[in-house]
PDB file of N, CA and C in Angstrom:
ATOM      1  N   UNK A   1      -9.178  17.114 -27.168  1.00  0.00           N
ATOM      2  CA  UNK A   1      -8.206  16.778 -26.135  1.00  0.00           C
ATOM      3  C   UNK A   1      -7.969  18.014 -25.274  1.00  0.00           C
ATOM      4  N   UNK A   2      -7.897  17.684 -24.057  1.00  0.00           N
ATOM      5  CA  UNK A   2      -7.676  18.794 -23.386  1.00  0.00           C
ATOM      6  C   UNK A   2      -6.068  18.936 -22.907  1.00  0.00           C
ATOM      7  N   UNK A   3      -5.690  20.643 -22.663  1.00  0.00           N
ATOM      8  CA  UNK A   3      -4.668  21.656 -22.497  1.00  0.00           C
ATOM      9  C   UNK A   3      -3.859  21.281 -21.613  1.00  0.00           C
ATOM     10  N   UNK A   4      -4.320  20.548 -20.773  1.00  0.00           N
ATOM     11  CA  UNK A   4      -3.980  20.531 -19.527  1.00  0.00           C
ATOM     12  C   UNK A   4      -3.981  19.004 -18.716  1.00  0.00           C
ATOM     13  N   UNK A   5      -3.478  18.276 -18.088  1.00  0.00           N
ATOM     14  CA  UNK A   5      -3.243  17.410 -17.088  1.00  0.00           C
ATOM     15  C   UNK A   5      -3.906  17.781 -15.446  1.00  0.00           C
ATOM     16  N   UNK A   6      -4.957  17.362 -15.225  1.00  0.00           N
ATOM     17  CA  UNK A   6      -5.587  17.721 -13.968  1.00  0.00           C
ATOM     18  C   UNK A   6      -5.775  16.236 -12.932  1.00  0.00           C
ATOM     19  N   UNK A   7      -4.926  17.186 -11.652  1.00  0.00           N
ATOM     20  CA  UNK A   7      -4.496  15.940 -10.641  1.00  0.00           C
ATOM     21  C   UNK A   7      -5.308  16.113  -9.639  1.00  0.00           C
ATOM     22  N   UNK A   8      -6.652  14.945  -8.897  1.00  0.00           N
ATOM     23  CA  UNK A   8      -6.783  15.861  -7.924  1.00  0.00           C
ATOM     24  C   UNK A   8      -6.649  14.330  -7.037  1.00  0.00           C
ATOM     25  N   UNK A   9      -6.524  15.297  -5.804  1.00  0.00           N
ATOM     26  CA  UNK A   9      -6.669  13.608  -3.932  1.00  0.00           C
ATOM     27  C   UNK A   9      -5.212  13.362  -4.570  1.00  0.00           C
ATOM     28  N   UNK A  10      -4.689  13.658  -5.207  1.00  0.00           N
ATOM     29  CA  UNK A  10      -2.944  12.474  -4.816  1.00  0.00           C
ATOM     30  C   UNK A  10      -2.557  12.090  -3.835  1.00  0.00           C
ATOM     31  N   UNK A  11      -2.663  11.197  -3.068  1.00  0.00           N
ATOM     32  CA  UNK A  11      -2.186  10.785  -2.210  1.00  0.00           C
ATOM     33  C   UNK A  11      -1.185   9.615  -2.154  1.00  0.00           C
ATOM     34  N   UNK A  12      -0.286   9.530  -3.237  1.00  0.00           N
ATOM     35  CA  UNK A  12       0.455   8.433  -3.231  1.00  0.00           C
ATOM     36  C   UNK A  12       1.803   8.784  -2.648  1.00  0.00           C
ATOM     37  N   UNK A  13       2.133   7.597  -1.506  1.00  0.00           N
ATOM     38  CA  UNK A  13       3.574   7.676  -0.715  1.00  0.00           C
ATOM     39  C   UNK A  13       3.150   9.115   0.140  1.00  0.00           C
ATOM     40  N   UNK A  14       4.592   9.988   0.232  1.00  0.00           N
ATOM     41  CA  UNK A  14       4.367  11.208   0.693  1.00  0.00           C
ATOM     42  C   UNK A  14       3.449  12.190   0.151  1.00  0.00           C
ATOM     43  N   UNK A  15       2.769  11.876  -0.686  1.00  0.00           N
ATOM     44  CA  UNK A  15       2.109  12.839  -1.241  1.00  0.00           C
ATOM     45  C   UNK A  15       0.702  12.936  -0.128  1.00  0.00           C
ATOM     46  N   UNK A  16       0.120  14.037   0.350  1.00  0.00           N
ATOM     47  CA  UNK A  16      -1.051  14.461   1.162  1.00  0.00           C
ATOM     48  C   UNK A  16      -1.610  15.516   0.430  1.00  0.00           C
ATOM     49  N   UNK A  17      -2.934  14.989  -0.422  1.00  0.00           N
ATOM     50  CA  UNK A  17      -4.192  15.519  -1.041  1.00  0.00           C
ATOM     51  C   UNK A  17      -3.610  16.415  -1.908  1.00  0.00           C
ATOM     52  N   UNK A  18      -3.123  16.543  -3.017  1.00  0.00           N
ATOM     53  CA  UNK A  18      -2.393  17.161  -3.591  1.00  0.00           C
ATOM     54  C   UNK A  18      -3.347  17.184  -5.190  1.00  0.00           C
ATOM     55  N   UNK A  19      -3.747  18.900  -5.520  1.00  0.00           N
ATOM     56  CA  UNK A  19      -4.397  18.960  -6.646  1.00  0.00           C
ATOM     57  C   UNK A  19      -3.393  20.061  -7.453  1.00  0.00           C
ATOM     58  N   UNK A  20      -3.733  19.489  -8.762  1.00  0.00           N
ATOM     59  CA  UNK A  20      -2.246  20.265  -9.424  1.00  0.00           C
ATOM     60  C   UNK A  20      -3.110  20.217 -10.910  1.00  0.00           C
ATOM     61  N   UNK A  21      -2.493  21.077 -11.565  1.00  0.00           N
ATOM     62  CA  UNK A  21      -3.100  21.082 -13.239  1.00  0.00           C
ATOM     63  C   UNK A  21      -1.344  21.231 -13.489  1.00  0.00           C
ATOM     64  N   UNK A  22      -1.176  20.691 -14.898  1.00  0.00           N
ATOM     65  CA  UNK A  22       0.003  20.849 -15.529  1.00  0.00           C
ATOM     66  C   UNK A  22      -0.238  20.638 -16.700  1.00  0.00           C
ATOM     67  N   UNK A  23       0.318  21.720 -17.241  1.00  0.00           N
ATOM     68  CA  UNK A  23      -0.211  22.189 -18.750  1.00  0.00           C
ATOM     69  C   UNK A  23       0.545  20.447 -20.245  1.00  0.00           C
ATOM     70  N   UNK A  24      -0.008  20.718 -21.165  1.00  0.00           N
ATOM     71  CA  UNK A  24       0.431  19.444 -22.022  1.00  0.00           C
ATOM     72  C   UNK A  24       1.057  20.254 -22.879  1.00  0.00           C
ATOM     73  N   UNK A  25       1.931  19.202 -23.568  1.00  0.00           N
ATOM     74  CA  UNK A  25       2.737  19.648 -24.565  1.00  0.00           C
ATOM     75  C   UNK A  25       3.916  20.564 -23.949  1.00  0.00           C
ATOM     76  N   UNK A  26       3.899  20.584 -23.041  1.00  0.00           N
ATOM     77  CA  UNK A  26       5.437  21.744 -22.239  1.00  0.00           C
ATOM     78  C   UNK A  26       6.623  21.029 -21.984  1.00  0.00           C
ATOM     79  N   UNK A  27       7.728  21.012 -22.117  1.00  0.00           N
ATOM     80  CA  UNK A  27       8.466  20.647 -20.891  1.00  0.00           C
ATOM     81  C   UNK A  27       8.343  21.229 -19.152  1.00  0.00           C
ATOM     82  N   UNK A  28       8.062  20.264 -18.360  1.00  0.00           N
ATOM     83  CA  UNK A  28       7.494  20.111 -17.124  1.00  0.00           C
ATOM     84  C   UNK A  28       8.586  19.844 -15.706  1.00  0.00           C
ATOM     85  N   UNK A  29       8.951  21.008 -15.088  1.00  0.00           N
ATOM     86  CA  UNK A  29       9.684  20.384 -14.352  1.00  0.00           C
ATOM     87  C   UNK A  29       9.474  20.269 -12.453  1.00  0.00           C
ATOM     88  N   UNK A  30       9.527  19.226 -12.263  1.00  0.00           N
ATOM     89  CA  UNK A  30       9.248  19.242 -10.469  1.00  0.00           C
ATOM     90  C   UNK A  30      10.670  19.363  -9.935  1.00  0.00           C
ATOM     91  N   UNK A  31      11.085  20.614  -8.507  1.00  0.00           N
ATOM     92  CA  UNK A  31      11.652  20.561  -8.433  1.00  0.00           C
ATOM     93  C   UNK A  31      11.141  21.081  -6.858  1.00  0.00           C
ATOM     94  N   UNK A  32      12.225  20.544  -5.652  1.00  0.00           N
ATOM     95  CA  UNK A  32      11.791  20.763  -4.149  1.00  0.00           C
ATOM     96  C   UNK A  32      12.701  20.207  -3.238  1.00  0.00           C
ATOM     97  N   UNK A  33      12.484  20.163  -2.213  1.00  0.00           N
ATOM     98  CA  UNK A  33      13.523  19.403  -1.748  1.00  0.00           C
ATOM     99  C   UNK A  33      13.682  18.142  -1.456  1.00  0.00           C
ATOM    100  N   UNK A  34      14.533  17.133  -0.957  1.00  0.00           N
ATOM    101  CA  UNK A  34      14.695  15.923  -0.820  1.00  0.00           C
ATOM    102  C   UNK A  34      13.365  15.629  -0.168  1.00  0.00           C
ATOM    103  N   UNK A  35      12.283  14.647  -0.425  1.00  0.00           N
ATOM    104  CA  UNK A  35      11.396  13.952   0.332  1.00  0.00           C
ATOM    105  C   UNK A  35      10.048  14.563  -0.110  1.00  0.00           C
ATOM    106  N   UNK A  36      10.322  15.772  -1.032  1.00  0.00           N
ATOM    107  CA  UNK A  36       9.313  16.588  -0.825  1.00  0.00           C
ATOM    108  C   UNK A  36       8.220  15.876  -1.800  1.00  0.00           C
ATOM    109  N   UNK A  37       8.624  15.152  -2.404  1.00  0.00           N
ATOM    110  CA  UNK A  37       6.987  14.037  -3.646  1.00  0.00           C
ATOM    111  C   UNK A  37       7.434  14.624  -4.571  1.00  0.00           C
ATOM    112  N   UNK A  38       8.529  15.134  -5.374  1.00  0.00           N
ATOM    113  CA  UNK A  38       8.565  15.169  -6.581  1.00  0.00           C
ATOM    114  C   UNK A  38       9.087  13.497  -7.498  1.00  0.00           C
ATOM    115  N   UNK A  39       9.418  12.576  -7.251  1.00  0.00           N
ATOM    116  CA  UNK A  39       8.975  11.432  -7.202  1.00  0.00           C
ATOM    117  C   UNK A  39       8.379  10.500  -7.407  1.00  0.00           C
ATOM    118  N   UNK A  40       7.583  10.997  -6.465  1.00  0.00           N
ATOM    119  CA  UNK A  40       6.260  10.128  -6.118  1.00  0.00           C
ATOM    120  C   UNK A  40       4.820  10.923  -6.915  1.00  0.00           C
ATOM    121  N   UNK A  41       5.260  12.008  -7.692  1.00  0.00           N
ATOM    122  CA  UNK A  41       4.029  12.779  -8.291  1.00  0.00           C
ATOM    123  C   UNK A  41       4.912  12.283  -9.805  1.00  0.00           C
ATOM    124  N   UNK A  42       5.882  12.412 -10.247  1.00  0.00           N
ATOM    125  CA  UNK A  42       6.279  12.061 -11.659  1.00  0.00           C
ATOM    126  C   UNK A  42       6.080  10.535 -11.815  1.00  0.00           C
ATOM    127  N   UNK A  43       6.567   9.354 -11.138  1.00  0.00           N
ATOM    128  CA  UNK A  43       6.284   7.892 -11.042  1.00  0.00           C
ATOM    129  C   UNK A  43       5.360   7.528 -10.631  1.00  0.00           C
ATOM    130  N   UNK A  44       5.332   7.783  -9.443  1.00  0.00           N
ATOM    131  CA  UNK A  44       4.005   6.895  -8.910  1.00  0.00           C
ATOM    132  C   UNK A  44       2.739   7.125  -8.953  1.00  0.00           C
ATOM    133  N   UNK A  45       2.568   8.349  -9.661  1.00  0.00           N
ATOM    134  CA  UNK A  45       1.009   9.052  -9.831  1.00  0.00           C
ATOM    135  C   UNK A  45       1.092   9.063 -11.186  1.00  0.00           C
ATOM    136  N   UNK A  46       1.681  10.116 -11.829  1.00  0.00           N
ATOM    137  CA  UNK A  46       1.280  10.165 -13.642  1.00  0.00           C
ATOM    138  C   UNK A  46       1.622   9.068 -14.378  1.00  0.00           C
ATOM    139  N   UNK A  47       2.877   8.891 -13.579  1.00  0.00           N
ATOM    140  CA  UNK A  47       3.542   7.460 -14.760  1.00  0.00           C
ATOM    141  C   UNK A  47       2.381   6.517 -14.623  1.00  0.00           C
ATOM    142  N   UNK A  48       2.912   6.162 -13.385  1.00  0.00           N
ATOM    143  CA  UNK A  48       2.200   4.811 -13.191  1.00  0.00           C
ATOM    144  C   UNK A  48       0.175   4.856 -13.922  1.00  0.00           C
ATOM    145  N   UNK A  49      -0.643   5.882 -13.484  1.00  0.00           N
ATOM    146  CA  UNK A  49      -1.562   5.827 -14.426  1.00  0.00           C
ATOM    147  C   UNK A  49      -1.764   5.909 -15.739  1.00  0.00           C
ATOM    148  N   UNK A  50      -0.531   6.402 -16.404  1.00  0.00           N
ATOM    149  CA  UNK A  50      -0.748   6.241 -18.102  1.00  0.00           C
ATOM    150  C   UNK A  50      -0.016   4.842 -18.328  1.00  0.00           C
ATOM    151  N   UNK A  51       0.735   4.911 -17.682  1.00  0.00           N
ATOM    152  CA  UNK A  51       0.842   2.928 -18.162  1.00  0.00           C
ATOM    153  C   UNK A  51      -0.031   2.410 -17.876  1.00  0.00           C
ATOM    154  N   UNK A  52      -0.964   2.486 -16.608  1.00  0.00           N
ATOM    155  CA  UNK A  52      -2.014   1.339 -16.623  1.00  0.00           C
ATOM    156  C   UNK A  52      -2.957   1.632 -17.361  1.00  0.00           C
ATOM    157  N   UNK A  53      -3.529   2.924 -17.806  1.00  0.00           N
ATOM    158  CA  UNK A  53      -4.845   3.022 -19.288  1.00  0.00           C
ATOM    159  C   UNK A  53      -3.435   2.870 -20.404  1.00  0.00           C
ATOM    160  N   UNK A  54      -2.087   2.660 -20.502  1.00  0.00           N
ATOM    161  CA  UNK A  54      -1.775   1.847 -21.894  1.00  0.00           C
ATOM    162  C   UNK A  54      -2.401   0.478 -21.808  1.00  0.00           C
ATOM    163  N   UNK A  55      -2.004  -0.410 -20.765  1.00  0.00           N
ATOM    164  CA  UNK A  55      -1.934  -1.484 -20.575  1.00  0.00           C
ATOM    165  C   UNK A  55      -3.437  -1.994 -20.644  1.00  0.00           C
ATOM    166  N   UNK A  56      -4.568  -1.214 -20.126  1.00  0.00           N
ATOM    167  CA  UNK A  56      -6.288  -1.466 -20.294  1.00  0.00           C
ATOM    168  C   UNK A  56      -6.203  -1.161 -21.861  1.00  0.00           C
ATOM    169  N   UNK A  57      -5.701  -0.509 -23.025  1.00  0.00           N
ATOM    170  CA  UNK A  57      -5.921  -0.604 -24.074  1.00  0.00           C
ATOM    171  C   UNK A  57      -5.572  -1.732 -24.813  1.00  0.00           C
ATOM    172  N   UNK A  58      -4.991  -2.535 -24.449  1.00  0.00           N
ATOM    173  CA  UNK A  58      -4.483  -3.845 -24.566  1.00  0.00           C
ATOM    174  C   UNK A  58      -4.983  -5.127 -25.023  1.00  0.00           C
ATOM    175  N   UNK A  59      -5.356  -5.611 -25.688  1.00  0.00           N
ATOM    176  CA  UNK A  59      -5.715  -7.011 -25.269  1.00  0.00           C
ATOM    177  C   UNK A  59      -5.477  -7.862 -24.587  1.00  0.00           C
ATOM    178  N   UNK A  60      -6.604  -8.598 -24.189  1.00  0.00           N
ATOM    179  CA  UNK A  60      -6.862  -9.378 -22.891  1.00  0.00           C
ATOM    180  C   UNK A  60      -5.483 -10.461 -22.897  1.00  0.00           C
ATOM    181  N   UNK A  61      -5.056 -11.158 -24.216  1.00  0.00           N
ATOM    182  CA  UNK A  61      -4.445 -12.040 -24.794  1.00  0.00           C
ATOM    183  C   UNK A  61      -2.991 -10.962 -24.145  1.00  0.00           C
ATOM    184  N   UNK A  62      -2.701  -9.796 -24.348  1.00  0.00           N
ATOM    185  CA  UNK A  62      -1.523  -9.551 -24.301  1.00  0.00           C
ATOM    186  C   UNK A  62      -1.345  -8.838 -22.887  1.00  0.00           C
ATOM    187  N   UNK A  63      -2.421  -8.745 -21.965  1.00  0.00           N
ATOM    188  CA  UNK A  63      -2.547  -8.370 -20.723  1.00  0.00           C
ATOM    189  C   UNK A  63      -1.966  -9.504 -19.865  1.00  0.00           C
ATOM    190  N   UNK A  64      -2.328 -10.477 -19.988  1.00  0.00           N
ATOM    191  CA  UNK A  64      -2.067 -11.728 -19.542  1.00  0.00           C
ATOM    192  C   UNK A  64      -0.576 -11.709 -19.517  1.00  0.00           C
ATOM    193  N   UNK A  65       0.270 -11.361 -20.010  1.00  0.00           N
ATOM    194  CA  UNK A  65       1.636 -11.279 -19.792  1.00  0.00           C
ATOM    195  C   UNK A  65       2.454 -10.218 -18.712  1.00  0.00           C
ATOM    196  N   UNK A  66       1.731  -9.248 -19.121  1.00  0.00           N
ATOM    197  CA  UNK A  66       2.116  -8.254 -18.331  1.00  0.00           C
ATOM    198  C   UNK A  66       1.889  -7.877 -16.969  1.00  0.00           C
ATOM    199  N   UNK A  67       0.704  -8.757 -16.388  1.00  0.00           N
ATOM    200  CA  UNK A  67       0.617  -8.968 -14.908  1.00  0.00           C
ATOM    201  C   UNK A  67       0.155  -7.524 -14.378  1.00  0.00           C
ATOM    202  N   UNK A  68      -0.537  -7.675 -13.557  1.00  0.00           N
ATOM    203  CA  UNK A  68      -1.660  -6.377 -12.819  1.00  0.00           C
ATOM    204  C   UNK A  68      -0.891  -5.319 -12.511  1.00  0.00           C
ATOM    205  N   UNK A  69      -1.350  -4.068 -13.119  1.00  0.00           N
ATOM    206  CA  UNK A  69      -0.520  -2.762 -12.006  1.00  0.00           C
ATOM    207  C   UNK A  69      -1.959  -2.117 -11.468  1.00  0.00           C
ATOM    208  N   UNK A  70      -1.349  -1.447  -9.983  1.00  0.00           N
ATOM    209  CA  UNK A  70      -1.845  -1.041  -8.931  1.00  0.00           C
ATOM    210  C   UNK A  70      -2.666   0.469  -9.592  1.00  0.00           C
ATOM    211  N   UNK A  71      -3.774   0.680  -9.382  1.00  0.00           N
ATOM    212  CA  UNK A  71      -4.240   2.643  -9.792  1.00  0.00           C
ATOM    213  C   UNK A  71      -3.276   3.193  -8.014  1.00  0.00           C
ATOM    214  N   UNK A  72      -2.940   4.139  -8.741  1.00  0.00           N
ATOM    215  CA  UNK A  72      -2.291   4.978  -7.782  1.00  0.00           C
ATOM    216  C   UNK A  72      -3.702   5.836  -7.197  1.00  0.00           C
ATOM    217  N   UNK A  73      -2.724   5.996  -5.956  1.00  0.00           N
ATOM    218  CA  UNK A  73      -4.045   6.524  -4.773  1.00  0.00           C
ATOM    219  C   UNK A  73      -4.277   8.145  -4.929  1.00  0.00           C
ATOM    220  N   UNK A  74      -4.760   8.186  -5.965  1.00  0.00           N
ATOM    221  CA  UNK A  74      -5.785   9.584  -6.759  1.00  0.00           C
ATOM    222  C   UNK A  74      -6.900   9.120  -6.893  1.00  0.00           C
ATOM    223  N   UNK A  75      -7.899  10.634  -6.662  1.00  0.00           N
ATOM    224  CA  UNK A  75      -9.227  10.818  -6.646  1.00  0.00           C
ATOM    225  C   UNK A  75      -9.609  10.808  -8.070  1.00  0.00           C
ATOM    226  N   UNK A  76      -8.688  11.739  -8.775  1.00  0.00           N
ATOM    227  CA  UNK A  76      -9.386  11.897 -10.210  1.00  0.00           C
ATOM    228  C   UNK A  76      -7.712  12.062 -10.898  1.00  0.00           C
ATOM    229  N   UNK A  77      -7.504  11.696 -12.037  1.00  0.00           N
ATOM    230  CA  UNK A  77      -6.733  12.315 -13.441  1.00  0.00           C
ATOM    231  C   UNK A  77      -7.527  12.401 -14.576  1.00  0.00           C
ATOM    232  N   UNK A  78      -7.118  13.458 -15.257  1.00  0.00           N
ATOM    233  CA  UNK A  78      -8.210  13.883 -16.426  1.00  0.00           C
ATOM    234  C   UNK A  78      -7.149  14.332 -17.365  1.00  0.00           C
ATOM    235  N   UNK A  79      -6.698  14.320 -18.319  1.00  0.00           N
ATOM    236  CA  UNK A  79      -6.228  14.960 -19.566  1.00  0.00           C
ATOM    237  C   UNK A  79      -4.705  13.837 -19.702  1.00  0.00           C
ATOM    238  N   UNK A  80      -4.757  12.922 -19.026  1.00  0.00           N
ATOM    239  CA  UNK A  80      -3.562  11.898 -19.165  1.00  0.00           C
ATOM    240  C   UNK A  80      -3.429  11.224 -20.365  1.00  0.00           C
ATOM    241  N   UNK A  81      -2.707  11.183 -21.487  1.00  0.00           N
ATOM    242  CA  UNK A  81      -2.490  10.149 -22.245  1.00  0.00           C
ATOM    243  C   UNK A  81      -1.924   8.784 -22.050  1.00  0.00           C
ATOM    244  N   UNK A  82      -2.151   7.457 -22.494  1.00  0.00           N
ATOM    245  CA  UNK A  82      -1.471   6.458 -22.256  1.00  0.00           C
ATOM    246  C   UNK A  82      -0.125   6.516 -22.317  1.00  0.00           C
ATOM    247  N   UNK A  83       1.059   5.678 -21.192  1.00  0.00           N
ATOM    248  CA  UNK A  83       2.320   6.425 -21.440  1.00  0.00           C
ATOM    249  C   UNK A  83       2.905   5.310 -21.354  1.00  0.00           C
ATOM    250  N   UNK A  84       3.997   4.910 -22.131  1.00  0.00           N
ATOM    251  CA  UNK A  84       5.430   3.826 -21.921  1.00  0.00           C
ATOM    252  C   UNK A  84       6.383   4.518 -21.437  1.00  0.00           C
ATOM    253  N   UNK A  85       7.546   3.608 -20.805  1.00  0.00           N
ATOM    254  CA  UNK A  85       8.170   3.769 -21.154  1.00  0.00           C
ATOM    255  C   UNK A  85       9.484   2.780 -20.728  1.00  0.00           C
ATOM    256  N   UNK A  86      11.257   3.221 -21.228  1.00  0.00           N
ATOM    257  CA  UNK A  86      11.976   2.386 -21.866  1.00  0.00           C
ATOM    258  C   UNK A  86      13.368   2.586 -20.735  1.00  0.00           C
ATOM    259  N   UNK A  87      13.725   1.516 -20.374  1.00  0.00           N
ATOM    260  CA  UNK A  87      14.600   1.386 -19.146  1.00  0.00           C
ATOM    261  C   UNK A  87      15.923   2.130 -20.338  1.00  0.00           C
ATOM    262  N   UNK A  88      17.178   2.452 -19.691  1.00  0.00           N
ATOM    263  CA  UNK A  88      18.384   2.798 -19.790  1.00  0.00           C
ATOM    264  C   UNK A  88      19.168   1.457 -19.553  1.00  0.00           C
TER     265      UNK A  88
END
C-alpha cells in the first residue's frame, strides 16, 4: 500500500488542474479562504471517489439499491482507500 494519496487534473467545481500528494495515515487539514476548493477537494474529489470504488466493491445485487454515483472530474487518484461515510 502506498504512503501517500496522489491527486492529479482535479478539476471538480472550482477546482482548476490541481495536483496534490497527501500523505496517509495523518491527520489532514485544508485550510484557505472562502471559495478557495477546500470543499470541493475534501467532498467532491476524495470523498466522493472512495465511495464510488466502496460502492464498485459491492455486489451487483446490492448496487442496485444504491443508485449510480458520478467519478469526479480527476485525471488520476492513486493511493485512495474505499471510504463511507455516516450523516450526523
Amino acid at each position: 500500500m502506498e504512503n501517500k494519496i496522489t491527486i492529479k487534473g482535479a478539476r471538480e467545481h472550482n477546482l482548476k488542474d490541481i495536483n496534490l500528494e497527501i500523505p496517509r495515515n495523518k491527520m489532514i487539514v485544508f485550510t484557505g479562504l472562502s471559495g478557495s476548493g477546500k470543499s470541493s477537494l475534501a467532498f467532491d474529489t476524495i470523498f466522493a471517489e472512495g465511495q464510488r470504488r466502496y460502492i464498485e466493491s459491492l455486489s451487483a445485487y446490492a448496487r442496485q439499491f444504491l443508485g449510480g454515483l458520478q467519478k469526479p472530474n480527476v485525471d488520476e487518484i492513486t493511493g485512495l482507500s474505499p471510504a463511507i461515510s455516516i450523516d450526523q
